[in-house]
PDB file of N, CA and C in Angstrom:
ATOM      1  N   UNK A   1       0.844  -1.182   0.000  1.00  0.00           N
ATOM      2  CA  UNK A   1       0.000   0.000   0.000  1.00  0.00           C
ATOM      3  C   UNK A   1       0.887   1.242   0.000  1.00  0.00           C
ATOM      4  N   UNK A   2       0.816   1.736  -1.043  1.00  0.00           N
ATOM      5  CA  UNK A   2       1.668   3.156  -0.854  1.00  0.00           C
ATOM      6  C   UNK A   2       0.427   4.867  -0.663  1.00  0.00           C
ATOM      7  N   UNK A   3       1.226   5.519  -0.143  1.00  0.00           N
ATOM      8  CA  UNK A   3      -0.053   6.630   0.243  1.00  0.00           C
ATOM      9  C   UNK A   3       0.636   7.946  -0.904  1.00  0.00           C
ATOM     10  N   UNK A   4       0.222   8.755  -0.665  1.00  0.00           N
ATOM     11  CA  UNK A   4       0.502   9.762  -1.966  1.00  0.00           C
ATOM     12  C   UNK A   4       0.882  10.861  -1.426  1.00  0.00           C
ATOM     13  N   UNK A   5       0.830  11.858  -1.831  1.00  0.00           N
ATOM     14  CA  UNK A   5       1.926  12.898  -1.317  1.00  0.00           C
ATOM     15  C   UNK A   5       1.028  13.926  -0.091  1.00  0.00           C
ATOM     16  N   UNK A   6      -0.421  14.085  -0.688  1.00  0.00           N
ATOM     17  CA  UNK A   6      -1.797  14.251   0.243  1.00  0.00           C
ATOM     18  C   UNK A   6      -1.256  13.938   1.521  1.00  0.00           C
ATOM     19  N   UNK A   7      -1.606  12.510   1.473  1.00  0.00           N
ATOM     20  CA  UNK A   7      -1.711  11.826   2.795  1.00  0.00           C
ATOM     21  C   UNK A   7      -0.378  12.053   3.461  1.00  0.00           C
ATOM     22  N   UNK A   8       0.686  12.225   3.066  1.00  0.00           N
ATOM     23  CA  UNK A   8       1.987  12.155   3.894  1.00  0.00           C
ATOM     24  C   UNK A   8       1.359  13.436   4.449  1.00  0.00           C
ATOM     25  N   UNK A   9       0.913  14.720   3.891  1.00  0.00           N
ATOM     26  CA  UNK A   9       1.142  15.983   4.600  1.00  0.00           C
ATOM     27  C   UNK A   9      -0.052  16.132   5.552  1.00  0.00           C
ATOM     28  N   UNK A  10      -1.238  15.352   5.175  1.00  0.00           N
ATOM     29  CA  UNK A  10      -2.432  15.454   6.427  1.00  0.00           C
ATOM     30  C   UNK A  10      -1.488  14.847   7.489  1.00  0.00           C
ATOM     31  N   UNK A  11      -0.643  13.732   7.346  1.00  0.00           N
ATOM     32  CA  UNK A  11      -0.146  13.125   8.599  1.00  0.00           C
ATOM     33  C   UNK A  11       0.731  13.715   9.298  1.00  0.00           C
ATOM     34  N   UNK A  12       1.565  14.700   8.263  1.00  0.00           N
ATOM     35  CA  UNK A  12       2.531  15.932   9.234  1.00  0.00           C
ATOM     36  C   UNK A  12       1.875  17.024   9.906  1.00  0.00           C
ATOM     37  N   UNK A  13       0.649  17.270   9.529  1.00  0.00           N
ATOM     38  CA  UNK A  13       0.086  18.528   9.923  1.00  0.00           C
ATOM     39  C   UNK A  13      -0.975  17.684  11.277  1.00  0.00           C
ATOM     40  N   UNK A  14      -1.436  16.247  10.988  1.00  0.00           N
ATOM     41  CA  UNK A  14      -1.715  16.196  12.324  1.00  0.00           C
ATOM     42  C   UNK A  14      -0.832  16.205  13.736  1.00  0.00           C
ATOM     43  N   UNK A  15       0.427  15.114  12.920  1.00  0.00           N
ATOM     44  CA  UNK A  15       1.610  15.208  14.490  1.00  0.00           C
ATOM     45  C   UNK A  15       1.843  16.872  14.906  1.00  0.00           C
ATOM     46  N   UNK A  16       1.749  17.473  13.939  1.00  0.00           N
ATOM     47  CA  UNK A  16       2.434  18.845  14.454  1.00  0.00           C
ATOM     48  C   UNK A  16       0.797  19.562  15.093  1.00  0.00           C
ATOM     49  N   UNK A  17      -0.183  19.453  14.893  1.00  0.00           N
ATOM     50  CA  UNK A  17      -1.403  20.115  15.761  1.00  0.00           C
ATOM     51  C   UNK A  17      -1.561  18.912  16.893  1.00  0.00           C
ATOM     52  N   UNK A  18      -1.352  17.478  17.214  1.00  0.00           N
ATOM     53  CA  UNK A  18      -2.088  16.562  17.931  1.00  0.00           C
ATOM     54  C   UNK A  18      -1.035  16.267  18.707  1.00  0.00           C
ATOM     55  N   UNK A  19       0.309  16.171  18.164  1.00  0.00           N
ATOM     56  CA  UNK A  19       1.319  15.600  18.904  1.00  0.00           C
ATOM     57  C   UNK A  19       1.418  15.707  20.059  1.00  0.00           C
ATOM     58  N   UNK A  20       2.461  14.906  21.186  1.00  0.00           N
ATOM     59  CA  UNK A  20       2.833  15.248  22.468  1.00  0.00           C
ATOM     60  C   UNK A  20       4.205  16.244  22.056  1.00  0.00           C
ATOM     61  N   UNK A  21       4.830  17.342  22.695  1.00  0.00           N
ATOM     62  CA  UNK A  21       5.955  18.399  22.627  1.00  0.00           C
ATOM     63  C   UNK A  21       6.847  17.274  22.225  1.00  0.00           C
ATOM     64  N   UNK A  22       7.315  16.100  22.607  1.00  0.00           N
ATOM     65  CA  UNK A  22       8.361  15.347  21.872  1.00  0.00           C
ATOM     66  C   UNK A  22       8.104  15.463  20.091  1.00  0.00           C
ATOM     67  N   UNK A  23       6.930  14.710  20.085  1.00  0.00           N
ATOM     68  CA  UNK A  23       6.394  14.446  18.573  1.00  0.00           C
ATOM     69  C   UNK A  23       6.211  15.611  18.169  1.00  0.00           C
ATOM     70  N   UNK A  24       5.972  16.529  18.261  1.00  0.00           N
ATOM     71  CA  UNK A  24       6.182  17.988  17.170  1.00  0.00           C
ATOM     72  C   UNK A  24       7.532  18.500  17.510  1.00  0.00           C
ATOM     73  N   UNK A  25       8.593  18.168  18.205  1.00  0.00           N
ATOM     74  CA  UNK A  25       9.720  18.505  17.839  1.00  0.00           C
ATOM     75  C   UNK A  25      10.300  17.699  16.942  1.00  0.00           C
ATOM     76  N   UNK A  26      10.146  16.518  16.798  1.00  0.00           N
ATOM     77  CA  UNK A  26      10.712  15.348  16.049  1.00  0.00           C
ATOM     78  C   UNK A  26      10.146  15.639  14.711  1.00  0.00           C
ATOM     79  N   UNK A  27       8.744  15.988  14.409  1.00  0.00           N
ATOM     80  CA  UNK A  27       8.101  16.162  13.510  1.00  0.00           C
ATOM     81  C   UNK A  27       8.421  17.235  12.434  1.00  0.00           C
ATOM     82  N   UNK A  28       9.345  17.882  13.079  1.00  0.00           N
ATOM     83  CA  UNK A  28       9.861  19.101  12.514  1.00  0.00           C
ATOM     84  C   UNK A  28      11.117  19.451  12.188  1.00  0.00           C
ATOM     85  N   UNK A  29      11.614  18.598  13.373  1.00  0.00           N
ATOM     86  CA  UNK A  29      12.938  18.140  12.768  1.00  0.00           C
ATOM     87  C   UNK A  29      13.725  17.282  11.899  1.00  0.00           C
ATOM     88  N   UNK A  30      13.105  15.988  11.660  1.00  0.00           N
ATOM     89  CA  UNK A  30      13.509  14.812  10.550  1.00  0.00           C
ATOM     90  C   UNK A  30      12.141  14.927   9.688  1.00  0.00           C
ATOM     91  N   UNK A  31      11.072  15.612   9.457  1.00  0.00           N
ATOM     92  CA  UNK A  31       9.927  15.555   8.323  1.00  0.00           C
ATOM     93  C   UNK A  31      10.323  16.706   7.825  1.00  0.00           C
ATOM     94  N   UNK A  32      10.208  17.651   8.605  1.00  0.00           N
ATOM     95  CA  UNK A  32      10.021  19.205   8.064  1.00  0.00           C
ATOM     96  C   UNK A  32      11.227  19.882   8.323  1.00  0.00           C
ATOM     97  N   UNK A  33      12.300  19.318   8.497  1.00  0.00           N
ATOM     98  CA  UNK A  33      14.099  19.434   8.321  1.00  0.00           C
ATOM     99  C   UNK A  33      13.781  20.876   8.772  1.00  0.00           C
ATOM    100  N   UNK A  34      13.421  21.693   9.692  1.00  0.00           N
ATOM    101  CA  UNK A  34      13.541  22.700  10.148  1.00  0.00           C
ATOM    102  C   UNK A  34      14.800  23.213  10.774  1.00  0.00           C
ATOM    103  N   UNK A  35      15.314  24.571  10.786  1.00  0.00           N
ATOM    104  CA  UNK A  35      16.643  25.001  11.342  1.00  0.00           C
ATOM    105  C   UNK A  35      17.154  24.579  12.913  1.00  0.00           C
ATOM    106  N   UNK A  36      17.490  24.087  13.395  1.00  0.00           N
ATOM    107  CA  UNK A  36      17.616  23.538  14.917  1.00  0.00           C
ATOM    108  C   UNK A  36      17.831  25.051  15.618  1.00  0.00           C
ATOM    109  N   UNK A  37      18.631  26.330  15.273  1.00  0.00           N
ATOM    110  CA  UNK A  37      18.759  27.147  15.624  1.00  0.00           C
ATOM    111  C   UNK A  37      17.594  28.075  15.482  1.00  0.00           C
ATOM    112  N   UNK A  38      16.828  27.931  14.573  1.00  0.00           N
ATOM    113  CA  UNK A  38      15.152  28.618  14.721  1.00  0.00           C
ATOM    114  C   UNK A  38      14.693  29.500  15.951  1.00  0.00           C
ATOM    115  N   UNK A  39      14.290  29.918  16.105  1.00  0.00           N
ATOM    116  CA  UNK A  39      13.565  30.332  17.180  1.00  0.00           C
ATOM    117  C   UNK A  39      11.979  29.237  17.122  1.00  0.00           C
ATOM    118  N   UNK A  40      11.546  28.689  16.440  1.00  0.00           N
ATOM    119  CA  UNK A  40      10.514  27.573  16.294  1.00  0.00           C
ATOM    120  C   UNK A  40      10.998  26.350  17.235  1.00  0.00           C
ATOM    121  N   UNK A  41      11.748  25.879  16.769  1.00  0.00           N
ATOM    122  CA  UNK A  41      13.202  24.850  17.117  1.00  0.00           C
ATOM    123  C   UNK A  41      13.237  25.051  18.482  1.00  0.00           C
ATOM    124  N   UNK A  42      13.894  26.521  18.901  1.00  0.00           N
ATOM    125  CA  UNK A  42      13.939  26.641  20.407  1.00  0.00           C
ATOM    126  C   UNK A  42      13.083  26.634  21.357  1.00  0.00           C
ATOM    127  N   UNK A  43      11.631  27.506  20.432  1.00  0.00           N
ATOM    128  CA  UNK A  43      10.284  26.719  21.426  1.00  0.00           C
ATOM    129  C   UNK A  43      10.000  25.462  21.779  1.00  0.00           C
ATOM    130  N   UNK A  44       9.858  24.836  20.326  1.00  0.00           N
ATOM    131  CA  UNK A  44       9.487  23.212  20.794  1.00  0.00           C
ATOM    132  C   UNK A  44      10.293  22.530  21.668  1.00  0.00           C
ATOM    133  N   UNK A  45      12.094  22.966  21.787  1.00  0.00           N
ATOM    134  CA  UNK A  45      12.627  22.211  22.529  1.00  0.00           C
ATOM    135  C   UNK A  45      12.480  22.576  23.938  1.00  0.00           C
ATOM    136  N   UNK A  46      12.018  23.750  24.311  1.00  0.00           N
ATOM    137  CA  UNK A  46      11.441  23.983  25.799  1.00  0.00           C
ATOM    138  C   UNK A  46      10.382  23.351  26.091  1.00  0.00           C
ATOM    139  N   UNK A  47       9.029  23.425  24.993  1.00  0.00           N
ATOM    140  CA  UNK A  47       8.240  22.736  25.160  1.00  0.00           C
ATOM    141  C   UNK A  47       8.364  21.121  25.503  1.00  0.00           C
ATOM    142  N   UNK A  48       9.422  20.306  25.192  1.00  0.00           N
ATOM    143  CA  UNK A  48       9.998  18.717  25.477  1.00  0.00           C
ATOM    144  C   UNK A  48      10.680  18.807  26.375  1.00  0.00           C
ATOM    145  N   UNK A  49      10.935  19.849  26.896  1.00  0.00           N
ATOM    146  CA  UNK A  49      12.225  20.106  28.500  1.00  0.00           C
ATOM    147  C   UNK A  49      11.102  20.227  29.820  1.00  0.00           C
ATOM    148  N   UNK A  50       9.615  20.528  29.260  1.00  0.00           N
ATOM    149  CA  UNK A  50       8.581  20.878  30.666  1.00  0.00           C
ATOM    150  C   UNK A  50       7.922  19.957  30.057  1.00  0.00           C
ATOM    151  N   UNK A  51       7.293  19.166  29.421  1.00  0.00           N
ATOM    152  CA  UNK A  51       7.210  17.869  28.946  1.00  0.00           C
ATOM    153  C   UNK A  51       6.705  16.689  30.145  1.00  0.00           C
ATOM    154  N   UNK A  52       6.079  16.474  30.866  1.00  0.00           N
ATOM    155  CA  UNK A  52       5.785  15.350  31.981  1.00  0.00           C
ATOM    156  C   UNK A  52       6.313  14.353  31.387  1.00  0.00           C
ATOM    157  N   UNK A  53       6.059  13.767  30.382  1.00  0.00           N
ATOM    158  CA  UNK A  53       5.993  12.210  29.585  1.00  0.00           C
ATOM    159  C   UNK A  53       7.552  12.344  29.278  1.00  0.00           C
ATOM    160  N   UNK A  54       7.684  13.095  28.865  1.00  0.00           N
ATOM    161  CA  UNK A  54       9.633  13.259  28.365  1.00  0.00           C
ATOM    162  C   UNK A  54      10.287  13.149  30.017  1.00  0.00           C
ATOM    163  N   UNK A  55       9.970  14.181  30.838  1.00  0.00           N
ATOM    164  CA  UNK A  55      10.665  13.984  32.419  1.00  0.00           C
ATOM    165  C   UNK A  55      10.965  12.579  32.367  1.00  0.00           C
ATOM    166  N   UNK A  56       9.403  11.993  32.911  1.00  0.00           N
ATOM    167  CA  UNK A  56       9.039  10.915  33.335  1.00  0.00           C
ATOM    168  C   UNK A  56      10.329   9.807  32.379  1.00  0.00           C
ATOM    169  N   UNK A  57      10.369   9.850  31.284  1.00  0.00           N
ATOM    170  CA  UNK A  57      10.813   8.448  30.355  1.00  0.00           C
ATOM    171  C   UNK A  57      12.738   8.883  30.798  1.00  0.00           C
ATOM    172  N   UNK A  58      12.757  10.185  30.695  1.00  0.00           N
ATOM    173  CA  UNK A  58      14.629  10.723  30.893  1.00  0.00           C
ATOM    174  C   UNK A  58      14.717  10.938  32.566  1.00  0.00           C
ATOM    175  N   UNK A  59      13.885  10.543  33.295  1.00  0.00           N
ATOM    176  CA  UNK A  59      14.416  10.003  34.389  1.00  0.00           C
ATOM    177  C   UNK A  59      14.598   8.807  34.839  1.00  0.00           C
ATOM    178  N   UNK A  60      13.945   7.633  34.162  1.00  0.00           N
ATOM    179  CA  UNK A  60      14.221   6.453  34.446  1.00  0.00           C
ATOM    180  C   UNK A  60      15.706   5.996  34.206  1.00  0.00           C
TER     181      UNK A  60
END
């Protein structure tokens, strides 16, 4: 089953509105190759630094 170019981008635009702060940083970084130095970039990565589910998994 292959999906078409549509469907890849409904599926980026949901991780990036639905995601948890991990998954829209990831989402943006290896899909949407965004600048790591961004100021976008630097939000989301605060947003994964106050993160419960990220704490929780990088403190075990």
């Amino acid at each position: 089953m292959k999906i078409d170019k549509r469907q890849i981008e409904n599926n980026i635009n949901w991780l990036v509105s639905n995601g948890s702060p991990p998954v829209k940083y990831l989402t943006h970084k290896y899909l949407l190759k965004n600048d790591l130095c961004s100021k976008t970039m630097q939000k989301l990565w605060k947003g994964v630094e106050n993160c419960s589910v990220a704490k929780e998994i990088f403190s075990k």
